[in-house]
N, C-alpha and C. Protein backbone atom coordinates (compact mmCIF):
# COMPACT_ATOMS: atom_id res chain seq x y z
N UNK A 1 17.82 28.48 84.19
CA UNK A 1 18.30 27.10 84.35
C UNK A 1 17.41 26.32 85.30
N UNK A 2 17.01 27.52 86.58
CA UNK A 2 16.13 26.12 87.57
C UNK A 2 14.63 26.12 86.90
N UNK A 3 14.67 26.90 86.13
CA UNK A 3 12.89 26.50 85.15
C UNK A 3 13.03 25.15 84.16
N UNK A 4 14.33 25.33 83.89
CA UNK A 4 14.49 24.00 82.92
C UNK A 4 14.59 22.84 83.62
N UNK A 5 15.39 22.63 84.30
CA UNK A 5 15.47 21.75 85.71
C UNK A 5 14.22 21.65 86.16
N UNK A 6 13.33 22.69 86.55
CA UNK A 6 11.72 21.86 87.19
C UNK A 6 10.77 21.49 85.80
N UNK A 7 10.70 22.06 84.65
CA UNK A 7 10.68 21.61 83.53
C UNK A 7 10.79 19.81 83.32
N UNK A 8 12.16 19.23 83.08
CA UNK A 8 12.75 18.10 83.55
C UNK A 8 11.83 17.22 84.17
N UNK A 9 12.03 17.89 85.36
CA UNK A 9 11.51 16.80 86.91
C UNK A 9 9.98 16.44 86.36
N UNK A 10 9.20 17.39 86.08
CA UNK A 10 7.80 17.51 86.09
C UNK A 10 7.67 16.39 84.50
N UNK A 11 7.90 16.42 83.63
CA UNK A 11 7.63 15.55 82.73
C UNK A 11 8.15 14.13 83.33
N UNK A 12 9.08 13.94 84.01
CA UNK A 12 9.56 12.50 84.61
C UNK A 12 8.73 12.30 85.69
N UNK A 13 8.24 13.11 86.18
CA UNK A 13 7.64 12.43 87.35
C UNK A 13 6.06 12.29 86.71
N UNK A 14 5.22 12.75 85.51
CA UNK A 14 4.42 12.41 84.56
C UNK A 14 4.47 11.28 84.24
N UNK A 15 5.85 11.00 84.01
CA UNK A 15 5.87 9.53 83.20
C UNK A 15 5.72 8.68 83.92
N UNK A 16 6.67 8.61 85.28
CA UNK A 16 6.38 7.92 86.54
C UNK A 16 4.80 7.30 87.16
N UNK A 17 4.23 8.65 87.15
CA UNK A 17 3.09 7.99 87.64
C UNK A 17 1.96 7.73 86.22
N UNK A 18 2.27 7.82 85.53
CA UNK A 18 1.42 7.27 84.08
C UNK A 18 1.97 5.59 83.66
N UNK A 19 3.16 5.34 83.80
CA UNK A 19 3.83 4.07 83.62
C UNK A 19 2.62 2.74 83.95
N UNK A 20 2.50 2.96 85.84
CA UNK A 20 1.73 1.92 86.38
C UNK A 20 0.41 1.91 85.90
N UNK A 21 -0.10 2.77 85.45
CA UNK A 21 -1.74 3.03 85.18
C UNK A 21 -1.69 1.85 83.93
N UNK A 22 -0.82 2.61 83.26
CA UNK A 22 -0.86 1.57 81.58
C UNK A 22 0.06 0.21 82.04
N UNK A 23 0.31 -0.20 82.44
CA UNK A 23 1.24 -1.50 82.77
C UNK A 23 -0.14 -1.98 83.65
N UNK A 24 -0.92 -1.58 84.69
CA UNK A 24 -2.12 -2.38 84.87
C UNK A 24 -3.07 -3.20 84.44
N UNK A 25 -3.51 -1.98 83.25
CA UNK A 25 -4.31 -1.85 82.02
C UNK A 25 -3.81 -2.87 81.40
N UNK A 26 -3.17 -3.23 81.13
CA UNK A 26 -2.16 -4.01 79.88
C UNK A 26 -2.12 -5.67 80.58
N UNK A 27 -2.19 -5.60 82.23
CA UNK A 27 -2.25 -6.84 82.98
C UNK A 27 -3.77 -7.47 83.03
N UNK A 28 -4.80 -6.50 83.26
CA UNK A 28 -6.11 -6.81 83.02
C UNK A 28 -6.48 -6.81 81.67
N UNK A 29 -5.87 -6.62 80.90
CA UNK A 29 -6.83 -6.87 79.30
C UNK A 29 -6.21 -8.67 79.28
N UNK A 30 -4.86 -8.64 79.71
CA UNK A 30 -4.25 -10.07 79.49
C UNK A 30 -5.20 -11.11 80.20
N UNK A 31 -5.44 -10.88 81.89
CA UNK A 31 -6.36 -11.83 82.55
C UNK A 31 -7.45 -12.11 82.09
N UNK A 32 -8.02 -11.05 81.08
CA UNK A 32 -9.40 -11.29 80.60
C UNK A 32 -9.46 -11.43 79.59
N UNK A 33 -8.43 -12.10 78.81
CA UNK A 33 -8.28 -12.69 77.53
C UNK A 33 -7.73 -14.22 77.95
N UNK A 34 -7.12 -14.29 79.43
CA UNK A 34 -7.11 -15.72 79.88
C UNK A 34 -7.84 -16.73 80.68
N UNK A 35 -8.96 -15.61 80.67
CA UNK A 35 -10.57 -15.76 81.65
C UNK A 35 -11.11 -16.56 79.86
N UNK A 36 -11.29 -15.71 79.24
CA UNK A 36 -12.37 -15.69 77.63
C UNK A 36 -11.54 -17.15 77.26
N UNK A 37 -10.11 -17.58 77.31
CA UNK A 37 -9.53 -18.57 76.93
C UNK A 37 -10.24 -20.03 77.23
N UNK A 38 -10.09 -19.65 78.78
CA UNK A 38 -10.19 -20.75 79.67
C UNK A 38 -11.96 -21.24 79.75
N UNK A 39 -12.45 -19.73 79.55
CA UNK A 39 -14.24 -20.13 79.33
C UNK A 39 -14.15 -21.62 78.02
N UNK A 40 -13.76 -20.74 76.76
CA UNK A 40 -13.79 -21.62 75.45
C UNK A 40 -13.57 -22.94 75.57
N UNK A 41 -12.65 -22.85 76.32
CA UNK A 41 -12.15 -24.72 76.36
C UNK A 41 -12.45 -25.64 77.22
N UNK A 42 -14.00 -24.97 77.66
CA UNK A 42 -14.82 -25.46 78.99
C UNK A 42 -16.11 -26.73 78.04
N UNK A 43 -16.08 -26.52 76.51
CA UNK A 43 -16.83 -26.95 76.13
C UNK A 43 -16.32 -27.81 74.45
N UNK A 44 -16.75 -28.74 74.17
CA UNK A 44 -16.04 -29.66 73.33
C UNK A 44 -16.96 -30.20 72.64
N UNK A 45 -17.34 -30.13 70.94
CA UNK A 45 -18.10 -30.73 70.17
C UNK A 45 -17.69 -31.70 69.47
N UNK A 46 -17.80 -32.93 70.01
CA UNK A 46 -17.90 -34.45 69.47
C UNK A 46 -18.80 -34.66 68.81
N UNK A 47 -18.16 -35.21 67.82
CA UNK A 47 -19.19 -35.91 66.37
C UNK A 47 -18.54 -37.02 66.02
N UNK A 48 -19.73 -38.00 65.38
CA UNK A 48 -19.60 -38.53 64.34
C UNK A 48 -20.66 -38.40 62.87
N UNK A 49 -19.71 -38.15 62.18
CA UNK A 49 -20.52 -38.02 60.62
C UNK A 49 -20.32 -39.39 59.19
N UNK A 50 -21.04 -40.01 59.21
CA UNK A 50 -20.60 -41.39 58.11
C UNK A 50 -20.78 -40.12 56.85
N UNK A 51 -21.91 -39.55 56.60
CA UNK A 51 -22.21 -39.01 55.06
C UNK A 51 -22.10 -37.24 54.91
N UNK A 52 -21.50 -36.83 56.37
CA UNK A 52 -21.15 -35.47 56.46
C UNK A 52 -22.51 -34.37 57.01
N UNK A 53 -23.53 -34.86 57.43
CA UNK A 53 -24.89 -34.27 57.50
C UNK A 53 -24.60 -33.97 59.00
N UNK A 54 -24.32 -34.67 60.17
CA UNK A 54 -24.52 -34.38 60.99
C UNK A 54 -23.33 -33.58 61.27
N UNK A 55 -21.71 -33.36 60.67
CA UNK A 55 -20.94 -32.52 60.76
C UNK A 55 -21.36 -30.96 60.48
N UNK A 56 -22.63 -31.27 59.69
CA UNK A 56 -22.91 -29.83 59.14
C UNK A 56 -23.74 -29.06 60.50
N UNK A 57 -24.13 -30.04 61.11
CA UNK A 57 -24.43 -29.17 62.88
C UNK A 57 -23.54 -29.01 63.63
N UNK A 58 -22.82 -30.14 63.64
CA UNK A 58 -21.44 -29.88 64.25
C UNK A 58 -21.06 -28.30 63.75
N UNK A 59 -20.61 -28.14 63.06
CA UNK A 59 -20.13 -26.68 62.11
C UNK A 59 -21.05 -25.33 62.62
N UNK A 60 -22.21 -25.55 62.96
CA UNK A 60 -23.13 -24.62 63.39
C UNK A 60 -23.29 -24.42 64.63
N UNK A 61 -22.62 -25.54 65.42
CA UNK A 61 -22.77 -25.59 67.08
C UNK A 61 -20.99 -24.58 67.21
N UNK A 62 -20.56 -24.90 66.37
CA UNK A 62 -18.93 -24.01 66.75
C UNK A 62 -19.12 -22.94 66.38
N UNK A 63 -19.49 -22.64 65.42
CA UNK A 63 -19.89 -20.95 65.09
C UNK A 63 -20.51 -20.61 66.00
N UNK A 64 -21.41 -20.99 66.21
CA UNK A 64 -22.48 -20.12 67.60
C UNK A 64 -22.11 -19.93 69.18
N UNK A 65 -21.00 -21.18 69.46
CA UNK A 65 -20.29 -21.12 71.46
C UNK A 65 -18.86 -21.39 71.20
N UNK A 66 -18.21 -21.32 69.73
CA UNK A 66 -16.78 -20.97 69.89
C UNK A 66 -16.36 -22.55 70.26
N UNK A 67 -16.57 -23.65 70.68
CA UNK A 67 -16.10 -24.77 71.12
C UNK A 67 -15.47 -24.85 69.97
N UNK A 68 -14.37 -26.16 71.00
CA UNK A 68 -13.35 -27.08 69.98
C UNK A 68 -13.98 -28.26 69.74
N UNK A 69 -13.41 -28.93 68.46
CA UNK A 69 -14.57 -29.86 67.85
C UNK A 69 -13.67 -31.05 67.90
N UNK A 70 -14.04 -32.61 67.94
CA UNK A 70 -13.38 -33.68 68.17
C UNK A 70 -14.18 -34.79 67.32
N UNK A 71 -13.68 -35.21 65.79
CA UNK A 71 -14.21 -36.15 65.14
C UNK A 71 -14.30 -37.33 65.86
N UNK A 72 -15.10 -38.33 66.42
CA UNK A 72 -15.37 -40.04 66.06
C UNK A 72 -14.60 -40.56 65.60
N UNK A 73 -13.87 -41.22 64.51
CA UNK A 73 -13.36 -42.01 63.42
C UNK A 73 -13.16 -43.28 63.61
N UNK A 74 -14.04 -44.44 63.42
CA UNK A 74 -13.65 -45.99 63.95
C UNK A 74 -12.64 -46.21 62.93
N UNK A 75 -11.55 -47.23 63.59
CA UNK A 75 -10.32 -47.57 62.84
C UNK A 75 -10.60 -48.23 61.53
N UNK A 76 -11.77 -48.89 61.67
CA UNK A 76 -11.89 -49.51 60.04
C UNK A 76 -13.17 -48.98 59.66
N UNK A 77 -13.70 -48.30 58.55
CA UNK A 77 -14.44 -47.40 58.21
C UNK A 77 -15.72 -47.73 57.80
N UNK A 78 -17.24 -47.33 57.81
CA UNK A 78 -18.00 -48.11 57.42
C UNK A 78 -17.90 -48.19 55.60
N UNK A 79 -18.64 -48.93 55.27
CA UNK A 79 -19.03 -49.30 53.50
C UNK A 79 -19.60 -47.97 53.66
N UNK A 80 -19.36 -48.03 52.14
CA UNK A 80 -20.42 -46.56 51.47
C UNK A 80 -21.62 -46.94 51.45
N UNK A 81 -22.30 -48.01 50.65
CA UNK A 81 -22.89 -48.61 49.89
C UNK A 81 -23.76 -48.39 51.08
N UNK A 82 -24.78 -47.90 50.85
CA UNK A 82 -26.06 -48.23 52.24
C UNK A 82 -26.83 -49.33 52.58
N UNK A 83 -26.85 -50.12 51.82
CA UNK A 83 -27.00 -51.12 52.46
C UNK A 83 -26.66 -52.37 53.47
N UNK A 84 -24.81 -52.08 53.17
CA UNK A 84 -23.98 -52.66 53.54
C UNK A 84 -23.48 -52.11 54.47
N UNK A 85 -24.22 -50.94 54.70
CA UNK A 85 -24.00 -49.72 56.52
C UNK A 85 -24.94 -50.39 57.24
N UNK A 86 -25.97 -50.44 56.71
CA UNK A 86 -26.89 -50.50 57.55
C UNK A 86 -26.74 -52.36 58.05
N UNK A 87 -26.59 -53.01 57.29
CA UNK A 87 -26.45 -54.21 57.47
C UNK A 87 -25.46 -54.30 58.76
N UNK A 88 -23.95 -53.93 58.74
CA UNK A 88 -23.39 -53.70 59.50
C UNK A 88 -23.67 -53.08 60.93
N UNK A 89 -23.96 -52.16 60.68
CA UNK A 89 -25.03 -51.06 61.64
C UNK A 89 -26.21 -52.11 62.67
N UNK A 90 -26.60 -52.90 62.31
CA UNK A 90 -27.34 -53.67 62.70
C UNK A 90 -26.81 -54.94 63.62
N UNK A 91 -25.82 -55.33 62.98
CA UNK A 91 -25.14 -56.85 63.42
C UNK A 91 -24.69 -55.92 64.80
N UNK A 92 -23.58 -54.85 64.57
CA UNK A 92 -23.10 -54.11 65.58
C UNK A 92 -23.71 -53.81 67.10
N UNK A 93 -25.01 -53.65 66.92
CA UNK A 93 -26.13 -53.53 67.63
C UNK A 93 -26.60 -55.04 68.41
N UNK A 94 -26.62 -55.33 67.39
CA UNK A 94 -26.94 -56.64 67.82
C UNK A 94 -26.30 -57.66 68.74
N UNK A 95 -24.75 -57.27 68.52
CA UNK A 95 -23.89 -57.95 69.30
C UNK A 95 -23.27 -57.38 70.52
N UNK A 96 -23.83 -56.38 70.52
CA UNK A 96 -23.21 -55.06 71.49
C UNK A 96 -21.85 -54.99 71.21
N UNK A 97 -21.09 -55.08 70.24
CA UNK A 97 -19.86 -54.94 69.83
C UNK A 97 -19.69 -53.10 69.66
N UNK A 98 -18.38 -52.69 70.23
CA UNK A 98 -17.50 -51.40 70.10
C UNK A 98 -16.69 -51.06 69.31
N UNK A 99 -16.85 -50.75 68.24
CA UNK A 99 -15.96 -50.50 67.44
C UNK A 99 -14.62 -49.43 67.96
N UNK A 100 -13.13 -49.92 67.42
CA UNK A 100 -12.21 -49.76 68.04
C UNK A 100 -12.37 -47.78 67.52
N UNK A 101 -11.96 -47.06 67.80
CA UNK A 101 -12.28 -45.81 67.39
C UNK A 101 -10.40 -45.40 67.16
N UNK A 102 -9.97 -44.55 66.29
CA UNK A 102 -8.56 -43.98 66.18
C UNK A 102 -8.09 -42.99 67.02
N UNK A 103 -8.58 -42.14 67.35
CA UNK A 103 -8.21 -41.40 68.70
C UNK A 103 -9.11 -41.31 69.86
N UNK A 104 -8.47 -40.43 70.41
CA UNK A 104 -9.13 -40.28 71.96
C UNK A 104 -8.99 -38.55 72.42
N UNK A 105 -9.65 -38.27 73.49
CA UNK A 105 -9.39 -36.69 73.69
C UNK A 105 -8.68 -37.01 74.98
N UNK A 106 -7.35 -36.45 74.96
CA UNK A 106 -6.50 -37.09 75.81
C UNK A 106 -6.56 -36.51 77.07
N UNK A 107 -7.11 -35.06 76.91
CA UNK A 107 -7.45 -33.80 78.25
C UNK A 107 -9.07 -33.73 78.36
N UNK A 108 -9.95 -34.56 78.23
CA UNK A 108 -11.21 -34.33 78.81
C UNK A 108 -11.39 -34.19 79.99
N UNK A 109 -10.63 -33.96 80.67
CA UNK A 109 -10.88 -33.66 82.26
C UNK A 109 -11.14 -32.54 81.94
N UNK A 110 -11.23 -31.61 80.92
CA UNK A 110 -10.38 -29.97 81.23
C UNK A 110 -11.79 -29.65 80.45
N UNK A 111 -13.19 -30.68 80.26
CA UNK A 111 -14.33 -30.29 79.48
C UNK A 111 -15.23 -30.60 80.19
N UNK A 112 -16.05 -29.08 80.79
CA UNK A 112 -17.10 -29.61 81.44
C UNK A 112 -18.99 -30.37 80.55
N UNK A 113 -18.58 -29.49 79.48
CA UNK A 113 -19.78 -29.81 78.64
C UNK A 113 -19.11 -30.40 77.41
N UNK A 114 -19.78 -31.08 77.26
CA UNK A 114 -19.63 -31.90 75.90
C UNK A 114 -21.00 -32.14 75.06
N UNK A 115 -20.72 -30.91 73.44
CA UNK A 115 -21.81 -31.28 72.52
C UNK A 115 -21.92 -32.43 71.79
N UNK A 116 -22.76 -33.53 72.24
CA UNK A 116 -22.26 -34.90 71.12
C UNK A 116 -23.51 -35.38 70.02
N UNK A 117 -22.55 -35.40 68.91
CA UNK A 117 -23.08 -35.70 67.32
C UNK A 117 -23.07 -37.03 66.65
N UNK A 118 -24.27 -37.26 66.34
CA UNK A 118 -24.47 -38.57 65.14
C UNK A 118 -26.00 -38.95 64.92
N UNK A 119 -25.62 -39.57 63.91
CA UNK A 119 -26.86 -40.01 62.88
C UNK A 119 -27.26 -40.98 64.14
N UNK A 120 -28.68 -41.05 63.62
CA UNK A 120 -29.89 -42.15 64.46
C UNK A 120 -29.12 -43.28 63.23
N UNK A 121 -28.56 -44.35 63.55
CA UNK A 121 -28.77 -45.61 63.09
C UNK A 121 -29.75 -46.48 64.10
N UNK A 122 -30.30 -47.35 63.22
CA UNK A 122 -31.29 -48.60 63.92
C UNK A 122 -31.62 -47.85 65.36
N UNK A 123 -32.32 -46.73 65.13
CA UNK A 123 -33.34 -45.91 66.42
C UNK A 123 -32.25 -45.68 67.64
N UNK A 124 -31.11 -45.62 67.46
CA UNK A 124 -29.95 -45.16 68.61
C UNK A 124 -28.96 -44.57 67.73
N UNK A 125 -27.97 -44.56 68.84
CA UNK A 125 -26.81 -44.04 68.31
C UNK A 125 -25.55 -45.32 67.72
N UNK A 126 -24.51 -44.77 66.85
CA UNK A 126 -24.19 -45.85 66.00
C UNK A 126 -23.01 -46.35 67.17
N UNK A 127 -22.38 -47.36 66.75
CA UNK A 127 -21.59 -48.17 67.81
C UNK A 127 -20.28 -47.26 68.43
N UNK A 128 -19.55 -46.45 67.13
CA UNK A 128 -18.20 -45.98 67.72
C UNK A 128 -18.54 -44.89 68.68
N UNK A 129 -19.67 -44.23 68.78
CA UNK A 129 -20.13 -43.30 69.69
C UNK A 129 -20.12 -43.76 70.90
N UNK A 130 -20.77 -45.10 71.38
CA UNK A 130 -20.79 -45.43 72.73
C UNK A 130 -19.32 -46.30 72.68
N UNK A 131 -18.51 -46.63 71.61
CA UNK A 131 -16.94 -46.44 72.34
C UNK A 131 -16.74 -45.51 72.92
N UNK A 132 -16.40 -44.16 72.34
CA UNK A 132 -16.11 -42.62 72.99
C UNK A 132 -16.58 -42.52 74.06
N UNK A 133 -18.01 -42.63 73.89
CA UNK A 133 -18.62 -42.64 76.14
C UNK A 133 -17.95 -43.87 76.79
N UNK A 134 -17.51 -45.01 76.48
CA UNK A 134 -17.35 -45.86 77.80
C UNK A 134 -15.95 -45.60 77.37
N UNK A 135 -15.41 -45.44 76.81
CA UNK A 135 -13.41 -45.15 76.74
C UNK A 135 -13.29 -43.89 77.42
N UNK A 136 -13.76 -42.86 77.83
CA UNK A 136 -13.87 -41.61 78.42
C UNK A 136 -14.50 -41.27 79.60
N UNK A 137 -13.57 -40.89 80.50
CA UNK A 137 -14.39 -40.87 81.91
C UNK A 137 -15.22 -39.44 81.82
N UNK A 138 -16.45 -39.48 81.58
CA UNK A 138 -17.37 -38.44 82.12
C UNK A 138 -18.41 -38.11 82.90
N UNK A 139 -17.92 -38.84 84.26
CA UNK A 139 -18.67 -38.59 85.49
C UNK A 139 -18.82 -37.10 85.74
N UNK A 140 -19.84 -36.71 86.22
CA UNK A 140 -20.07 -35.13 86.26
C UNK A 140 -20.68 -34.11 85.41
N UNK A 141 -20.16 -35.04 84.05
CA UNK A 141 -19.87 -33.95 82.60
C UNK A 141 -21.59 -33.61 82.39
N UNK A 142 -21.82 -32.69 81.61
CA UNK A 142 -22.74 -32.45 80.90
C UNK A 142 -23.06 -32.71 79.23
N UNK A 143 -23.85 -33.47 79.15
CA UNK A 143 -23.62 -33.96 77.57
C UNK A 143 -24.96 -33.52 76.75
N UNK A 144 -24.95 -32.69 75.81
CA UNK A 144 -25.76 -32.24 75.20
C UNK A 144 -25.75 -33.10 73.66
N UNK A 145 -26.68 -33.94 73.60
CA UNK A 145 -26.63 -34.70 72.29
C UNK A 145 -27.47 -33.87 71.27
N UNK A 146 -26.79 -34.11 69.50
CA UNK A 146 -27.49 -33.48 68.87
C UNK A 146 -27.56 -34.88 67.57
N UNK A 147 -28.41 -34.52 66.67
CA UNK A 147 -28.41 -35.54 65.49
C UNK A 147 -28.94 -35.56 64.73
N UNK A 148 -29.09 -35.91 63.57
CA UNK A 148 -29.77 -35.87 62.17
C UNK A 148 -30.03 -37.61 62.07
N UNK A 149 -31.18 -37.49 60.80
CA UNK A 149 -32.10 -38.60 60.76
C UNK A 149 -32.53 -38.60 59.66
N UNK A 150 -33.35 -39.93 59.35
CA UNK A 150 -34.52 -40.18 58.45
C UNK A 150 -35.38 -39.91 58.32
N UNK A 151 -36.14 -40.75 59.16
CA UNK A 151 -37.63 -40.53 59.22
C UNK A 151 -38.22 -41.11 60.76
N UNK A 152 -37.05 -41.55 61.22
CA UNK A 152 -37.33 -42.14 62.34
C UNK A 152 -37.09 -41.19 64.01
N UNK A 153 -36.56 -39.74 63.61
CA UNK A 153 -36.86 -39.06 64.86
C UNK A 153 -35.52 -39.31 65.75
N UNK A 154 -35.54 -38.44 66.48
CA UNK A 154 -34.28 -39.37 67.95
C UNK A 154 -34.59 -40.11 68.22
N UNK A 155 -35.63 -41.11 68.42
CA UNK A 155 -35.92 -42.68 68.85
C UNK A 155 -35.66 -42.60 70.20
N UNK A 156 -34.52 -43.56 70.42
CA UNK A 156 -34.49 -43.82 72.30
C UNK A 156 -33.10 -43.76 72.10
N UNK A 157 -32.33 -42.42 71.32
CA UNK A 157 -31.02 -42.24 71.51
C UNK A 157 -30.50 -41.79 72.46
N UNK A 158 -31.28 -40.41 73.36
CA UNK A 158 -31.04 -40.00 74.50
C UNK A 158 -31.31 -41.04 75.70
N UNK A 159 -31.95 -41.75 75.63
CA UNK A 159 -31.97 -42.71 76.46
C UNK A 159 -30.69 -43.55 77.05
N UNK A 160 -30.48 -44.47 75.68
CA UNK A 160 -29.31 -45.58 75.23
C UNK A 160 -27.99 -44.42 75.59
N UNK A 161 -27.83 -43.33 75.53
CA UNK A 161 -26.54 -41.85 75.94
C UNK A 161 -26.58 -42.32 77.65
N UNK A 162 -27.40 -42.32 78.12
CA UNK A 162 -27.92 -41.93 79.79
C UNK A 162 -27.41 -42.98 80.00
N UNK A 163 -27.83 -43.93 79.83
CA UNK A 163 -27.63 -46.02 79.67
C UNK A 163 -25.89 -45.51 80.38
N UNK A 164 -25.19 -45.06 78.79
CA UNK A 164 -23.75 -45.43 79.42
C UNK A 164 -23.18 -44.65 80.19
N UNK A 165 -23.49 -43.62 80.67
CA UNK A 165 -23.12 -42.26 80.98
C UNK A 165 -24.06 -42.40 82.30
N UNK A 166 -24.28 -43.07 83.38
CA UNK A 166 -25.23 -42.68 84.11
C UNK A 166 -25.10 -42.04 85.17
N UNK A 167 -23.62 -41.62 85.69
CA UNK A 167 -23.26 -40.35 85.80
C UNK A 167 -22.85 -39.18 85.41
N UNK A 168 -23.22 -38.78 84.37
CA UNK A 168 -23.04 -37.36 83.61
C UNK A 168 -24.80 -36.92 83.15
N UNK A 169 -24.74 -35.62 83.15
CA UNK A 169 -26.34 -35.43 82.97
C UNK A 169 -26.19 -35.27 81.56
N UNK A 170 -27.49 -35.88 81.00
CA UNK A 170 -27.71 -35.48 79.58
C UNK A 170 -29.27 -34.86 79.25
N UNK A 171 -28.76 -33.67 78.64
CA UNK A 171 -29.70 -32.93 78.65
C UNK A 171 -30.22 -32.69 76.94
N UNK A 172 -31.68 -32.35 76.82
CA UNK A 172 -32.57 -32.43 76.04
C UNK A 172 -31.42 -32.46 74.28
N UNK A 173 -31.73 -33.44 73.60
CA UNK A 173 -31.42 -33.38 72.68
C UNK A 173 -31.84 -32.57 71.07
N UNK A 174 -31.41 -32.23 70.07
CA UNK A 174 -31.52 -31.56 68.68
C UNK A 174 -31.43 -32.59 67.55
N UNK A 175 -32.65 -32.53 67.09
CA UNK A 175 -32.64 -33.76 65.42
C UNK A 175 -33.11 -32.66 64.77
N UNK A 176 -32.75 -33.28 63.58
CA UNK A 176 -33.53 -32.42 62.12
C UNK A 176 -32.95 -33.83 60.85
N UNK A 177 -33.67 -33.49 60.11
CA UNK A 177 -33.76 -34.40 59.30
C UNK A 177 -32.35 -34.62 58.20
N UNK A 178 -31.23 -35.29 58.18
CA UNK A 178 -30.21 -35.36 57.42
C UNK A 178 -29.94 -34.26 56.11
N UNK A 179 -30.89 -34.23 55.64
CA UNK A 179 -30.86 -33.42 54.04
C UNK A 179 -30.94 -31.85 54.52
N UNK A 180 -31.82 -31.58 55.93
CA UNK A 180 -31.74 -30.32 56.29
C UNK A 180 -30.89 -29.43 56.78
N UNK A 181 -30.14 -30.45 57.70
CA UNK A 181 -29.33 -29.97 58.26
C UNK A 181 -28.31 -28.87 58.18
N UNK A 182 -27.80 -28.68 57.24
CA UNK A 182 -27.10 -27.42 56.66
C UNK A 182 -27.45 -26.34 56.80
N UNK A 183 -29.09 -26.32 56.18
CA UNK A 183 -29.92 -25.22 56.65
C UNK A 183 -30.13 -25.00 58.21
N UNK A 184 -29.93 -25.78 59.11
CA UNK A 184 -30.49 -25.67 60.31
C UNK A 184 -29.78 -24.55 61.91
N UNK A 185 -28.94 -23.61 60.93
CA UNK A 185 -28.03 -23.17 62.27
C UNK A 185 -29.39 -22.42 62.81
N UNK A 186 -30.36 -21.58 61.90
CA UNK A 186 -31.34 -20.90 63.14
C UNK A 186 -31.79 -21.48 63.99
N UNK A 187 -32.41 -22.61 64.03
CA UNK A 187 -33.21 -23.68 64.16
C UNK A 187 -31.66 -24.34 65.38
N UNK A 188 -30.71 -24.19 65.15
CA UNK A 188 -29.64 -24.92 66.22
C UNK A 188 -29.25 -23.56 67.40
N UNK A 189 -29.59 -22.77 66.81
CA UNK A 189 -29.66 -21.55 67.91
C UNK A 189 -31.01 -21.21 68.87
N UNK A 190 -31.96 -21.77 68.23
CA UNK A 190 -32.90 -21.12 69.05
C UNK A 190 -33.12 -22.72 70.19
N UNK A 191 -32.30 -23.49 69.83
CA UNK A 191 -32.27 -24.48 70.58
C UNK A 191 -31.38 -24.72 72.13
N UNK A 192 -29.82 -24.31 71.31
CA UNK A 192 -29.29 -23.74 72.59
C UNK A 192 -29.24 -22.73 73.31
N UNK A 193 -30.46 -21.76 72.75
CA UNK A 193 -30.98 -20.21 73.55
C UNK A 193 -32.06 -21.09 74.79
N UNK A 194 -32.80 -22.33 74.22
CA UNK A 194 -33.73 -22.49 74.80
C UNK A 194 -33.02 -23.53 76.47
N UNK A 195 -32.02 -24.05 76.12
CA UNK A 195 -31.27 -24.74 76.99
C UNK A 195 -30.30 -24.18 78.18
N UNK A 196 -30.29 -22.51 77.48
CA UNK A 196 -29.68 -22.11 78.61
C UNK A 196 -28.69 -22.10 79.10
N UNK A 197 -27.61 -22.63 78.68
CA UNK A 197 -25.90 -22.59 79.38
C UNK A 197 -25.08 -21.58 78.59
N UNK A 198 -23.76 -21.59 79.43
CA UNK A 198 -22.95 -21.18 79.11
C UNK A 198 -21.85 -21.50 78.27
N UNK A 199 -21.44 -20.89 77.38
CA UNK A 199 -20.62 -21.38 75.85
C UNK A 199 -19.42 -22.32 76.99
């Protein structure tokens, strides 16, 4: 009987001290799945896409650092018709007019980097974009611009970014040519290998 009895004791007091080991274990896999959380949502890919080309980097910048992505959308939409973009596109520019945009990112405090997307219109960036920078406080932030094009290159888009943003750093920008873009995630990786941060 007292063999069964220390029998007993000895498997309970096994369990006893095995309990805390795995209840630790189980507390640190959690913190470091709320560490990996809190990394992810350190970084935010803003776009705008009129013909879907520059979304297709957008798409390649989230696959590669895991960010959450945040469309552009001005409340009244451009023409299809390209000529009647660009026409528009132009006056817009011209007047320094902001197009009203449909949402907003209501927790950008909580983003230290921000990847931002759009087509080169008229050698900058198109109007609802620099709504998003002056409607959004990003003093501090880090803004990594990326964009697709014609034939005309980034122009003085990173520039006209700095213009409104002239407290947030903006660092070296990514073009490739509209039609390529799809193809371009190698070519968008060896870019943010070359830049150096953290997802």
């Amino acid at each position: 009987m007292k063999r069964v009895s220390i029998l007993i004791l000895a498997v309970l007091l096994l369990l006893l001290c095995t309990t805390p080991t795995f209840a630790a274990e189980t507390t640190s896999d959690a913190l470091n799945n709320e560490d990996q959380d809190e990394q992810s949502s350190t970084s935010l890919i803003v776009y705008f896409s009129h013909t879907g080309n520059t979304l297709e980097l957008a798409k390649h910048i989230q696959e590669l650092t895991d960010a959450e992505m945040f469309e552009i959308e001005p409340v009244i939409p451009y023409p299809e018709v390209y000529e009647e973009c660009v026409r528009q596109a132009r006056t817009e520019l011209a007047d320094g007019v902001f197009p009203e945009i449909s949402d907003h990112v209501d927790d950008i405090a909580s983003y230290d980097l921000i990847y931002l997307g759009y087509p080169i219109w008229i050698g900058t960036i198109p109007r609802p974009v620099a709504t998003f920078l002056v409607e959004h406080e990003l003093e501090g932030k880090t803004i990594i611009p990326f964009c697709t094009y014609g034939g005309g290159g980034i122009s003085h888009s990173v520039t006209d970014i700095q213009a409104l943003v002239p407290e947030a750093t903006v660092r070296e920008a990514f073009g490739v040519t509209g039609t390529k873009a799809s193809e371009a995630k190698d070519a968008v990786y060896e870019w943010l290998k070359e830049l150096d941060i953290d997802k």
